[in-house]
N, C-alpha and C. Protein backbone atom coordinates (compact mmCIF):
# COMPACT_ATOMS: atom_id res chain seq x y z
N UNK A 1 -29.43 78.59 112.48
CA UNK A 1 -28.35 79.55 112.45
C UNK A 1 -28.20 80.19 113.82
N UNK A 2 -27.20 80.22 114.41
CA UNK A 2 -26.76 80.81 115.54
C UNK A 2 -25.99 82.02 115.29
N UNK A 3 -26.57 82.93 115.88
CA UNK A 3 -25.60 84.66 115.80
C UNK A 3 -25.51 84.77 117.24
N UNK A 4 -23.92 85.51 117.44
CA UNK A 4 -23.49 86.00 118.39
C UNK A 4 -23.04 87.48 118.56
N UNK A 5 -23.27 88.24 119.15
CA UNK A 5 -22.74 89.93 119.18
C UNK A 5 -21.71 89.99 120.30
N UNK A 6 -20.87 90.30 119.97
CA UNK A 6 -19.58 90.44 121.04
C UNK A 6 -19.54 92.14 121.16
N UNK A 7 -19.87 92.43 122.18
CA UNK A 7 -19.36 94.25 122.66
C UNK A 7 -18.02 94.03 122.85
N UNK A 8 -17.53 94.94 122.37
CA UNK A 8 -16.07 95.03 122.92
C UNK A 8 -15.47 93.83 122.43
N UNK A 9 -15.76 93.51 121.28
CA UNK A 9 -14.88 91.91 120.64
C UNK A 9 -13.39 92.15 120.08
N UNK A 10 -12.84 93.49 120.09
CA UNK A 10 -11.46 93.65 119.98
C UNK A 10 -10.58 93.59 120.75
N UNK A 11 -10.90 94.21 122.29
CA UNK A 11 -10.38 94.11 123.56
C UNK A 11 -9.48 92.94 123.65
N UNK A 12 -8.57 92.84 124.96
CA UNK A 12 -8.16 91.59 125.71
C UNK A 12 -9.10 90.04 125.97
N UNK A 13 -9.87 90.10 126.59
CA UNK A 13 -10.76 89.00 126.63
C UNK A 13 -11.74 89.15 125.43
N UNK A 14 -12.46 89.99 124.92
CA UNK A 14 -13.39 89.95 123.90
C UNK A 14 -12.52 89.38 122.55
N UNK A 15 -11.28 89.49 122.00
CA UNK A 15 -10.91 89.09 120.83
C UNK A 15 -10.68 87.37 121.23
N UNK A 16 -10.38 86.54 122.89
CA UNK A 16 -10.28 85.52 123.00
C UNK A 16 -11.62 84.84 123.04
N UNK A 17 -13.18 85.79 123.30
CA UNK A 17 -14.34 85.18 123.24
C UNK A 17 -14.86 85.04 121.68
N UNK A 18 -14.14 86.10 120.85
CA UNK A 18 -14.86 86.17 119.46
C UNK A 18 -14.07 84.93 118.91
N UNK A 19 -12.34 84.42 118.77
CA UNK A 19 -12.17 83.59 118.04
C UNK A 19 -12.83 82.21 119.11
N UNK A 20 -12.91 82.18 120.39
CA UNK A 20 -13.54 80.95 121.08
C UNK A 20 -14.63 80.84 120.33
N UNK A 21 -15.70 81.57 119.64
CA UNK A 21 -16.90 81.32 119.41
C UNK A 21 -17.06 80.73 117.91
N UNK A 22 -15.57 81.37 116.98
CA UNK A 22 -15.63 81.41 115.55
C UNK A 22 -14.85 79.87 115.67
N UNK A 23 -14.53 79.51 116.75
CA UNK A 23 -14.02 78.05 116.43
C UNK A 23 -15.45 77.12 116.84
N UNK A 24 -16.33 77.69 117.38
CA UNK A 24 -17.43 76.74 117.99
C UNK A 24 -18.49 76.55 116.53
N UNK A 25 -18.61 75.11 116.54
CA UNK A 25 -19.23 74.46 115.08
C UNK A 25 -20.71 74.77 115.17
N UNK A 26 -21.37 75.49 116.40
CA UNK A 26 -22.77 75.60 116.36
C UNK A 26 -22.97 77.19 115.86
N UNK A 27 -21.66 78.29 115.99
CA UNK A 27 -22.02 79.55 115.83
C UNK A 27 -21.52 79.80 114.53
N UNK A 28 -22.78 80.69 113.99
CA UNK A 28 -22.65 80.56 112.27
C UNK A 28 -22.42 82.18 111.73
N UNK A 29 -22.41 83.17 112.70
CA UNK A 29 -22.40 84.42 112.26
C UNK A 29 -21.99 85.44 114.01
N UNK A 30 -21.19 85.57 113.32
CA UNK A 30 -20.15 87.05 115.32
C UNK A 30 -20.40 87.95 114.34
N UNK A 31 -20.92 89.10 115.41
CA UNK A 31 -20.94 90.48 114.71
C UNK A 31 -20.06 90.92 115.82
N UNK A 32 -19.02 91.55 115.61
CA UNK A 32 -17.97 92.49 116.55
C UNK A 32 -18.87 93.60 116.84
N UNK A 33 -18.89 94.15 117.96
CA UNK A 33 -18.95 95.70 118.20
C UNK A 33 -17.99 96.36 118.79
N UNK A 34 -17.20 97.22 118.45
CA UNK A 34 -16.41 97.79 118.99
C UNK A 34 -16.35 99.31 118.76
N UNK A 35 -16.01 99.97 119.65
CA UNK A 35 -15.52 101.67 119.23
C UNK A 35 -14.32 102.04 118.02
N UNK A 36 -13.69 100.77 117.52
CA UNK A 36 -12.23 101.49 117.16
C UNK A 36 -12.73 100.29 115.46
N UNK A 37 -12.90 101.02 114.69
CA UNK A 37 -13.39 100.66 113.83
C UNK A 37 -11.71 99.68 112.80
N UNK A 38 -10.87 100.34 112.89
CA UNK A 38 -9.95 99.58 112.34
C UNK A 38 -9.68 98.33 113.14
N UNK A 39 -9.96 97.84 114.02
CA UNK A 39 -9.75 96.62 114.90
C UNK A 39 -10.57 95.65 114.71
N UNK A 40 -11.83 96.33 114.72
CA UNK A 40 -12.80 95.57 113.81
C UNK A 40 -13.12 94.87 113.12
N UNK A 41 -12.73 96.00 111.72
CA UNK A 41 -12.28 94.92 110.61
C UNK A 41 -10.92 94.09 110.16
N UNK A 42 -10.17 94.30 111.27
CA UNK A 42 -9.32 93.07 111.34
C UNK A 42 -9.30 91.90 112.54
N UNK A 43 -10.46 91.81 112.93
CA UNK A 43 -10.92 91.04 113.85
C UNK A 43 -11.55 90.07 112.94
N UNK A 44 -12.70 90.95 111.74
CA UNK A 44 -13.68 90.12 111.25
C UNK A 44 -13.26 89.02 109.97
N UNK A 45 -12.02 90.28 109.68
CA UNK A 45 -10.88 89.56 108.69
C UNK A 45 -10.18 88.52 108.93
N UNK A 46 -10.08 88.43 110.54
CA UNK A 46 -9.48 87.09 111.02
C UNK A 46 -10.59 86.08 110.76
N UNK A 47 -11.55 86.05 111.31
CA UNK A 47 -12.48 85.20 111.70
C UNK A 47 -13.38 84.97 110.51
N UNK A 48 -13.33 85.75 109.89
CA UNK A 48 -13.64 85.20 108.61
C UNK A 48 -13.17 84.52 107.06
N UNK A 49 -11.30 84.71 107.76
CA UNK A 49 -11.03 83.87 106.79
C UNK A 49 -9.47 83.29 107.13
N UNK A 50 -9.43 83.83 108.27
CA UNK A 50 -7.58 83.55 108.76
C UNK A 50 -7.96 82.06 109.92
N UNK A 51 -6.62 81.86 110.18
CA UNK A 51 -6.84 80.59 111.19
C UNK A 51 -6.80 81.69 112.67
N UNK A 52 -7.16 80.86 113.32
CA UNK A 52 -7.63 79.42 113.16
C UNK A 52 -9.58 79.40 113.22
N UNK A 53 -9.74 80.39 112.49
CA UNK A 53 -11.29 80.40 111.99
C UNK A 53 -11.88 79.60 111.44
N UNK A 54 -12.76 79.14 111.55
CA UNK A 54 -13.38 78.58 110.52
C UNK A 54 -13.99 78.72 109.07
N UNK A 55 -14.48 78.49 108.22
CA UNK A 55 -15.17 78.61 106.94
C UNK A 55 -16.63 78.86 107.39
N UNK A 56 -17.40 79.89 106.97
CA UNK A 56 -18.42 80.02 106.97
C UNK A 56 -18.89 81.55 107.79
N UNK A 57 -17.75 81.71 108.88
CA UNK A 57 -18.25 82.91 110.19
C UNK A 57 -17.70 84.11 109.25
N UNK A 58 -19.15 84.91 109.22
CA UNK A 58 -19.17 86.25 109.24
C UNK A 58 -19.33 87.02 109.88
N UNK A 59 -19.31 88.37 109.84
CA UNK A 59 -18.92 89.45 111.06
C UNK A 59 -19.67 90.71 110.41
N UNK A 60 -19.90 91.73 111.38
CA UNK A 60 -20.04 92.95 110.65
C UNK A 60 -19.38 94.40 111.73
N UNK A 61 -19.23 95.16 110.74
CA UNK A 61 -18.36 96.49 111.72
C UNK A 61 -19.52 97.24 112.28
N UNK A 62 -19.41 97.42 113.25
CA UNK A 62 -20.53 97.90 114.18
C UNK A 62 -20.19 98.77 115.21
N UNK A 63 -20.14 100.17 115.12
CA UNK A 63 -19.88 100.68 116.19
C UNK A 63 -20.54 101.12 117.43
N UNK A 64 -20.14 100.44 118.29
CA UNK A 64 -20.45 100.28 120.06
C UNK A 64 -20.57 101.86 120.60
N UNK A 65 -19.92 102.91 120.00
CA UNK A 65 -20.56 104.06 120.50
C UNK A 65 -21.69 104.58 119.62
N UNK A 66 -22.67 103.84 118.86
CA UNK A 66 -23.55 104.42 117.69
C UNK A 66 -24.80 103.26 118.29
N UNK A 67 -25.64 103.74 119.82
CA UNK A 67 -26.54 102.74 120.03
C UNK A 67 -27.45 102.43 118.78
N UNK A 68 -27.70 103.24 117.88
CA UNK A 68 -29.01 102.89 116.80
C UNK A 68 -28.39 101.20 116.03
N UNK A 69 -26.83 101.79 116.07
CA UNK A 69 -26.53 100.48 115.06
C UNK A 69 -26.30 99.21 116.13
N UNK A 70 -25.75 98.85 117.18
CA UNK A 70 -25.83 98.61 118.30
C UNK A 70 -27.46 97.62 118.01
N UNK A 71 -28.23 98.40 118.12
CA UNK A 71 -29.64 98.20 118.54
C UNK A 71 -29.72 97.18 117.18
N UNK A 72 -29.37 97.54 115.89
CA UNK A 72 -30.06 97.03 114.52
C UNK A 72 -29.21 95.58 114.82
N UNK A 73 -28.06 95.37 115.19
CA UNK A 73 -27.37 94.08 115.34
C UNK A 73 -28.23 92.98 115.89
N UNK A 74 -28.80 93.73 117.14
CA UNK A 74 -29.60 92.53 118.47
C UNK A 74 -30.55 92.01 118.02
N UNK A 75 -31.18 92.62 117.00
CA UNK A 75 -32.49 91.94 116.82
C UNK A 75 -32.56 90.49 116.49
N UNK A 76 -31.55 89.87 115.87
CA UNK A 76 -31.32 89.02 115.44
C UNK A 76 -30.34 88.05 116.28
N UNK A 77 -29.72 88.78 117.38
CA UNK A 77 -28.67 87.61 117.91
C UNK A 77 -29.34 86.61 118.98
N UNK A 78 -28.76 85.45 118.91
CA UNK A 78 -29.02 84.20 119.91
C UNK A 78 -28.35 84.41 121.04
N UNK A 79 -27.28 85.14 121.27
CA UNK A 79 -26.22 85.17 122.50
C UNK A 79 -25.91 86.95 121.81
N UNK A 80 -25.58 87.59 123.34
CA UNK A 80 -24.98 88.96 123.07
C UNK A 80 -23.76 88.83 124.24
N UNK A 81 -22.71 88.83 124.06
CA UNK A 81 -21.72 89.03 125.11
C UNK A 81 -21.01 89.99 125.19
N UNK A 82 -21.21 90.62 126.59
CA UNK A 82 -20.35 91.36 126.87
C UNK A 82 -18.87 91.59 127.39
N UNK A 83 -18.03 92.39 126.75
CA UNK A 83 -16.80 91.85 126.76
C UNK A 83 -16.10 93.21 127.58
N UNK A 84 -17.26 94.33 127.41
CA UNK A 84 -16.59 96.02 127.92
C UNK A 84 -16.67 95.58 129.25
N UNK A 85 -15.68 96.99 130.33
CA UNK A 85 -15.86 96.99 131.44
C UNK A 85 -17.09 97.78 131.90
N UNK A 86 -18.13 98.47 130.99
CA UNK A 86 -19.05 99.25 130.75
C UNK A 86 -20.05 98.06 131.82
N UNK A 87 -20.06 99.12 133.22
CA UNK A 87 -21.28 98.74 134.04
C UNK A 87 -20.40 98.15 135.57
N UNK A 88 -19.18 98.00 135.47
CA UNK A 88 -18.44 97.49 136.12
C UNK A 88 -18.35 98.16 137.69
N UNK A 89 -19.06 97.42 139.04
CA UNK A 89 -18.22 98.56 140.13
C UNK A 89 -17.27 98.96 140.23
N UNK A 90 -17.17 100.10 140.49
CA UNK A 90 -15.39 100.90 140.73
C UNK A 90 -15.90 101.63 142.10
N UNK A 91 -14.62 101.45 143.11
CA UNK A 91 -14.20 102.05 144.14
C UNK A 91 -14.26 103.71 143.89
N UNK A 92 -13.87 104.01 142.69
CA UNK A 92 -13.36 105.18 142.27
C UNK A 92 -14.39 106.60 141.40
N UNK A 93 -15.91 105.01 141.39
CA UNK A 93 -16.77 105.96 140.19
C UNK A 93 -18.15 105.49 140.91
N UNK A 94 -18.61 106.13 141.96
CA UNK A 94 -19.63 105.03 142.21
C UNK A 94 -20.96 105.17 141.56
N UNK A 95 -20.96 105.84 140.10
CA UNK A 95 -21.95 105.56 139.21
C UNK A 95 -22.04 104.52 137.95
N UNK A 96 -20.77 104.16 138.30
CA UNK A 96 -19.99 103.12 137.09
C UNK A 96 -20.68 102.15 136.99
N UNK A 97 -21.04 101.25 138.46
CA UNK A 97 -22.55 99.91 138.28
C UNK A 97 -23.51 100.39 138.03
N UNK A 98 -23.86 101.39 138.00
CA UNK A 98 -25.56 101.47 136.86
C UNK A 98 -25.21 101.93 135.56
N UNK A 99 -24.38 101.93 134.72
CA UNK A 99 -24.32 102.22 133.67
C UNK A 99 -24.41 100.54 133.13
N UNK A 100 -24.77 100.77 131.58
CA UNK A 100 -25.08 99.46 130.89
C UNK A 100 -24.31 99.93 129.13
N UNK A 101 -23.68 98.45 129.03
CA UNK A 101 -23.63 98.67 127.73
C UNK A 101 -24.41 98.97 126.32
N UNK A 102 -25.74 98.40 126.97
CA UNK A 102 -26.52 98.90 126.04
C UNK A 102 -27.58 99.69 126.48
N UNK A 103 -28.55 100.69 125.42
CA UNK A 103 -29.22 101.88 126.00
C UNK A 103 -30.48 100.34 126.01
N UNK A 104 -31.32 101.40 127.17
CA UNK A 104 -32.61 100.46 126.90
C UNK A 104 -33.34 99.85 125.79
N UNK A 105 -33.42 100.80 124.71
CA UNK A 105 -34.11 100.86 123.11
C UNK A 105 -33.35 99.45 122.60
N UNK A 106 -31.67 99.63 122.42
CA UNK A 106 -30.88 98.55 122.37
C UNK A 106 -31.76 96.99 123.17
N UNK A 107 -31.72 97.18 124.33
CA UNK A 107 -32.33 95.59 125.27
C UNK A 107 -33.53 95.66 124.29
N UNK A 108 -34.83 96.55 124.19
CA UNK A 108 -35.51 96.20 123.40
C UNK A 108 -36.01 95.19 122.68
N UNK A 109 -34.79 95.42 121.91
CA UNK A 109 -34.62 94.58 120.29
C UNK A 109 -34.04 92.93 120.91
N UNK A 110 -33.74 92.68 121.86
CA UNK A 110 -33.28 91.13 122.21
C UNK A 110 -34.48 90.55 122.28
N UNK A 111 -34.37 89.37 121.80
CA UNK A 111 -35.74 88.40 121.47
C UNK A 111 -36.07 87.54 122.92
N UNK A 112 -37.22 87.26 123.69
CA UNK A 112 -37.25 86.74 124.92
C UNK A 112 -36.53 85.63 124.28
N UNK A 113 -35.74 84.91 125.51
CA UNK A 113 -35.38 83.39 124.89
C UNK A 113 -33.59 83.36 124.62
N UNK A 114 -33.50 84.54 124.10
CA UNK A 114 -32.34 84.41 123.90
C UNK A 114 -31.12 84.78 124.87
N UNK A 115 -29.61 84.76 124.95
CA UNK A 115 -29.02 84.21 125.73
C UNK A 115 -28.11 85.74 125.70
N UNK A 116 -27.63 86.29 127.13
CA UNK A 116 -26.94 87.41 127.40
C UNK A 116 -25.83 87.24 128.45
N UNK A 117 -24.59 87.49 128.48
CA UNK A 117 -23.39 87.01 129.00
C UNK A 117 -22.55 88.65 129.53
N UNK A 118 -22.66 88.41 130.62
CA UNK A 118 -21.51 89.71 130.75
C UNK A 118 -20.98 89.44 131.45
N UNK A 119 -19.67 89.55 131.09
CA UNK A 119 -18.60 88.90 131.85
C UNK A 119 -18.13 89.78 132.83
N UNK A 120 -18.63 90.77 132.99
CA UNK A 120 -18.46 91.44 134.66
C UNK A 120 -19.30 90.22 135.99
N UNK A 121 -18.33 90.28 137.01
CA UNK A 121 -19.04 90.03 137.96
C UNK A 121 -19.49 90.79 139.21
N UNK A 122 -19.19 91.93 139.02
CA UNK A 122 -19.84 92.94 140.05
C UNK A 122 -20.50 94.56 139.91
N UNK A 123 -21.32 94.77 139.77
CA UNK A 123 -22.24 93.94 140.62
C UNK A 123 -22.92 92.58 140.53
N UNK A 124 -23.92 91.93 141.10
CA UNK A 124 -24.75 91.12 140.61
C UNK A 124 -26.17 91.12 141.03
N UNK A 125 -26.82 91.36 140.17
CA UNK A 125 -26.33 91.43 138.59
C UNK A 125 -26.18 92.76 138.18
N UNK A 126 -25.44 92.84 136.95
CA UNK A 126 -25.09 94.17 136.29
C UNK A 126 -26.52 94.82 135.82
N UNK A 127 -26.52 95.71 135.80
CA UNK A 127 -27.43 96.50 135.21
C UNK A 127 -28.03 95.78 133.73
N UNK A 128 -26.85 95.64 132.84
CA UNK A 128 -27.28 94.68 131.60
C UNK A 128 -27.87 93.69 131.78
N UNK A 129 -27.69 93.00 132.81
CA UNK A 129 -28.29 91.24 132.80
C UNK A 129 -29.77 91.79 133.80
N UNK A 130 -29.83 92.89 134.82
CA UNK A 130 -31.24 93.07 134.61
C UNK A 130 -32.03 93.32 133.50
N UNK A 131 -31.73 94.15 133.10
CA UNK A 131 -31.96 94.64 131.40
C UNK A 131 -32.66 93.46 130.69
N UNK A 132 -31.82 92.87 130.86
CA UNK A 132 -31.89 91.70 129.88
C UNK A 132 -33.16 90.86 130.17
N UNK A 133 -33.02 90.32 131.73
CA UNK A 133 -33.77 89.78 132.10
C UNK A 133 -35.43 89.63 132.17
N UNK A 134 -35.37 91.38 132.76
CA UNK A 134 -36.79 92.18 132.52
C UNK A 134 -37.44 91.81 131.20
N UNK A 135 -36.65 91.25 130.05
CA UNK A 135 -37.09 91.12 128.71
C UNK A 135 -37.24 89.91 128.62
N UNK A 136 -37.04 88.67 129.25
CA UNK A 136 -37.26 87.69 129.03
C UNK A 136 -36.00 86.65 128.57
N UNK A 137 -34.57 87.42 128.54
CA UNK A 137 -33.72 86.61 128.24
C UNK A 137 -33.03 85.59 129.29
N UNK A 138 -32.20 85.08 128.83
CA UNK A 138 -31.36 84.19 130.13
C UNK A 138 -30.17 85.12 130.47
N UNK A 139 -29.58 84.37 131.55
CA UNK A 139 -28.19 85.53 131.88
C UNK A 139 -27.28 84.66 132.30
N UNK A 140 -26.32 85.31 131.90
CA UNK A 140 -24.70 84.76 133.19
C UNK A 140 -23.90 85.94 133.21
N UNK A 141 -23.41 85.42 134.38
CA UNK A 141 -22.21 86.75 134.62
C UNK A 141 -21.03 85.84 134.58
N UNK A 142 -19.56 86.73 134.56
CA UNK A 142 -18.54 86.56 134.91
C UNK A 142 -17.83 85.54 136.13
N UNK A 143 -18.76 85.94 136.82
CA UNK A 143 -18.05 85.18 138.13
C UNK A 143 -17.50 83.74 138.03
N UNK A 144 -18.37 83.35 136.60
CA UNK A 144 -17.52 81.73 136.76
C UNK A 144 -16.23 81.51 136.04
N UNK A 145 -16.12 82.43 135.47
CA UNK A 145 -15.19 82.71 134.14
C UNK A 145 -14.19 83.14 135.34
N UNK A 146 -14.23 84.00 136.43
CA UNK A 146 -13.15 84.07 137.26
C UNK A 146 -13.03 83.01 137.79
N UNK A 147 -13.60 82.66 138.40
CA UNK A 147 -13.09 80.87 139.08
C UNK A 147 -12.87 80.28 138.34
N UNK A 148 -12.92 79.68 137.23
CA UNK A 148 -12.15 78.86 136.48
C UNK A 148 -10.82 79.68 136.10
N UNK A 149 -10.80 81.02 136.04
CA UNK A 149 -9.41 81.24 135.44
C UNK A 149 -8.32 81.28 136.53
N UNK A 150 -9.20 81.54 138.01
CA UNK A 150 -7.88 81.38 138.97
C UNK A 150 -7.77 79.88 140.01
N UNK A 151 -8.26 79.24 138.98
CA UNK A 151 -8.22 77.25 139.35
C UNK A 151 -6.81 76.81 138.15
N UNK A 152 -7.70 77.71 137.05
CA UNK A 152 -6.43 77.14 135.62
C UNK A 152 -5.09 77.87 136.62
N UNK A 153 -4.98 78.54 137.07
CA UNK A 153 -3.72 79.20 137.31
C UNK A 153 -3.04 78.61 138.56
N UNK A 154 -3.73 77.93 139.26
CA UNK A 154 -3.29 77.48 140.60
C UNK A 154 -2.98 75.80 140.23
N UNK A 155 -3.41 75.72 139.08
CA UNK A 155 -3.02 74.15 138.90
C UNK A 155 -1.67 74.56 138.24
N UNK A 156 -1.58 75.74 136.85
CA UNK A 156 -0.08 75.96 136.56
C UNK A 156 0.29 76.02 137.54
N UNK A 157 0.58 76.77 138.82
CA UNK A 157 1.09 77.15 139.62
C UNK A 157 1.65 76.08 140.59
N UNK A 158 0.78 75.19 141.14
CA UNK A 158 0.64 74.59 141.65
C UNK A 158 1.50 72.75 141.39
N UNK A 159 1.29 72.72 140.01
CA UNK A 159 1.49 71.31 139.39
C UNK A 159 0.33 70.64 139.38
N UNK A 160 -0.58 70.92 140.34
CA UNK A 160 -1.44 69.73 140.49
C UNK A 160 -2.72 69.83 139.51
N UNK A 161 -3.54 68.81 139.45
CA UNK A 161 -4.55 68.26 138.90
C UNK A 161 -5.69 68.74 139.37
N UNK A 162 -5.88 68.50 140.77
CA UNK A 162 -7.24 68.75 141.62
C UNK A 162 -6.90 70.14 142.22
N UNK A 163 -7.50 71.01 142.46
CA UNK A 163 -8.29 72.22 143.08
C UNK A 163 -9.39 72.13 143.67
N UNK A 164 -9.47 73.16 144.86
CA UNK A 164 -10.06 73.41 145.29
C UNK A 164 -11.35 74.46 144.99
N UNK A 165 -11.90 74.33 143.53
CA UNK A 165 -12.59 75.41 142.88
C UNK A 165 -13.92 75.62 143.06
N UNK A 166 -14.52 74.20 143.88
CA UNK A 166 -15.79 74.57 144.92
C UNK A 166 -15.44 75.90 145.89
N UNK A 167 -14.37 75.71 146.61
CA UNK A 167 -14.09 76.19 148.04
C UNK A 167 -13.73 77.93 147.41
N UNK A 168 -13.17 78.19 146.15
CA UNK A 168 -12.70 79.04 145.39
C UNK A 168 -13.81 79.93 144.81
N UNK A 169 -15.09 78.93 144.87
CA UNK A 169 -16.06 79.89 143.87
C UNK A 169 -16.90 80.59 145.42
N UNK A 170 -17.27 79.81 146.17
CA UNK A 170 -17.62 80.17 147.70
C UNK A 170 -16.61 81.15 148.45
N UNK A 171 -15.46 81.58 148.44
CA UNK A 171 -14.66 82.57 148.98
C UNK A 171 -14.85 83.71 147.86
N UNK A 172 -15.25 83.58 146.48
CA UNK A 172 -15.35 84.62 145.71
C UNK A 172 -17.07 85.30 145.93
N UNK A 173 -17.77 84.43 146.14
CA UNK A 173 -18.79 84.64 146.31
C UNK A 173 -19.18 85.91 147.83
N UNK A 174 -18.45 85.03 148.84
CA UNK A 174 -18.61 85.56 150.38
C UNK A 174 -17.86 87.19 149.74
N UNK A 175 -16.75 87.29 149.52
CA UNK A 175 -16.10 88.77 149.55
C UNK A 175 -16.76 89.45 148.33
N UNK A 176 -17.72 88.93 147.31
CA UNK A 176 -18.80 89.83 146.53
C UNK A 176 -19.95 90.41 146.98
N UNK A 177 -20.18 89.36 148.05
CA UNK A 177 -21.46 89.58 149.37
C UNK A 177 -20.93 90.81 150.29
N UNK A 178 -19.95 90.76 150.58
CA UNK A 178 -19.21 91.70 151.65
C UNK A 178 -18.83 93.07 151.12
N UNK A 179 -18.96 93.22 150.15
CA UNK A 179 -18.27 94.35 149.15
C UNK A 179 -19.78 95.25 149.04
């Protein structure tokens, strides 16, 4: 059985990672976390029984500002993805990269071994994917999820087939270095 925890699985990108996952034949249980509890349960209502869901994915309402419940979700997940901007650098907040979506007590409860995704790419790494790490999990960040999304867009854009998304992930890289 594969469980996944999506933070922020109502959002813009988090509701496209929760049904990406409820269509994937290896994940058998998404728990949403979100702050806005009616979104929630029509997130879980999708994915648990609307298209293009599958048969079998269950969900649970979990609120993302309530770390205890937060914490009771992880114990059990194979993948936790993060979907908030929670931890994100800002020009505007420069305490914003050390904040983490989850409290420490929360990292805790993640089992070594298992798999943590935050789709921020700056800093690197986020505070969470140290977190994480310190515990023994695996990590990825965002950054590839941006290069592929501005390759998909330059081929719409573009017409073409081939990109330059080596040369694309290396210019994203250099101005993350520079920043």
């Amino acid at each position: 059985m594969t469980r996944v925890v999506v933070l922020g699985g109502c959002g813009g990108i988090g509701s496209v990672a929760a049904r990406t996952l409820a269509a994937a034949t290896q994940v058998d249980e998404i728990v949403i976390a979100d702050v806005r509890s009616d979104a929630v349960q029509a997130m879980v209502a999708e994915l648990s029984g609307g298209v293009p869901a599958r048969s079998g994915i269950s969900g649970s309402v979990v609120d993302a500002s309530d770390p205890a419940s937060v914490a009771g979700v992880l114990a059990g997940a194979d993948l936790v993805v993060n979907c908030t901007p929670v931890g994100m650098a800002s020009t505007t907040d420069p305490l914003a990269a050390i904040q983490s979506p989850l409290a420490a007590a929360a990292l805790d409860r993640l089992r070594p071994g298992s798999g943590v995704y935050d789709l921020i790419y700056t800093p690197r790494p986020t505070t969470l994917l140290q977190g994480a790490a310190e515990r023994g999990c695996r990590t990825w960040d965002g950054l590839e999820m941006l290069v592929q999304q501005g390759a998909a867009a330059l081929r719409l854009w573009s017409g073409r087939d081939s990109v330059p998304v080596d040369a694309m992930r290396q210019a994203a890289l250099e101005c993350l270095q520079a920043s």
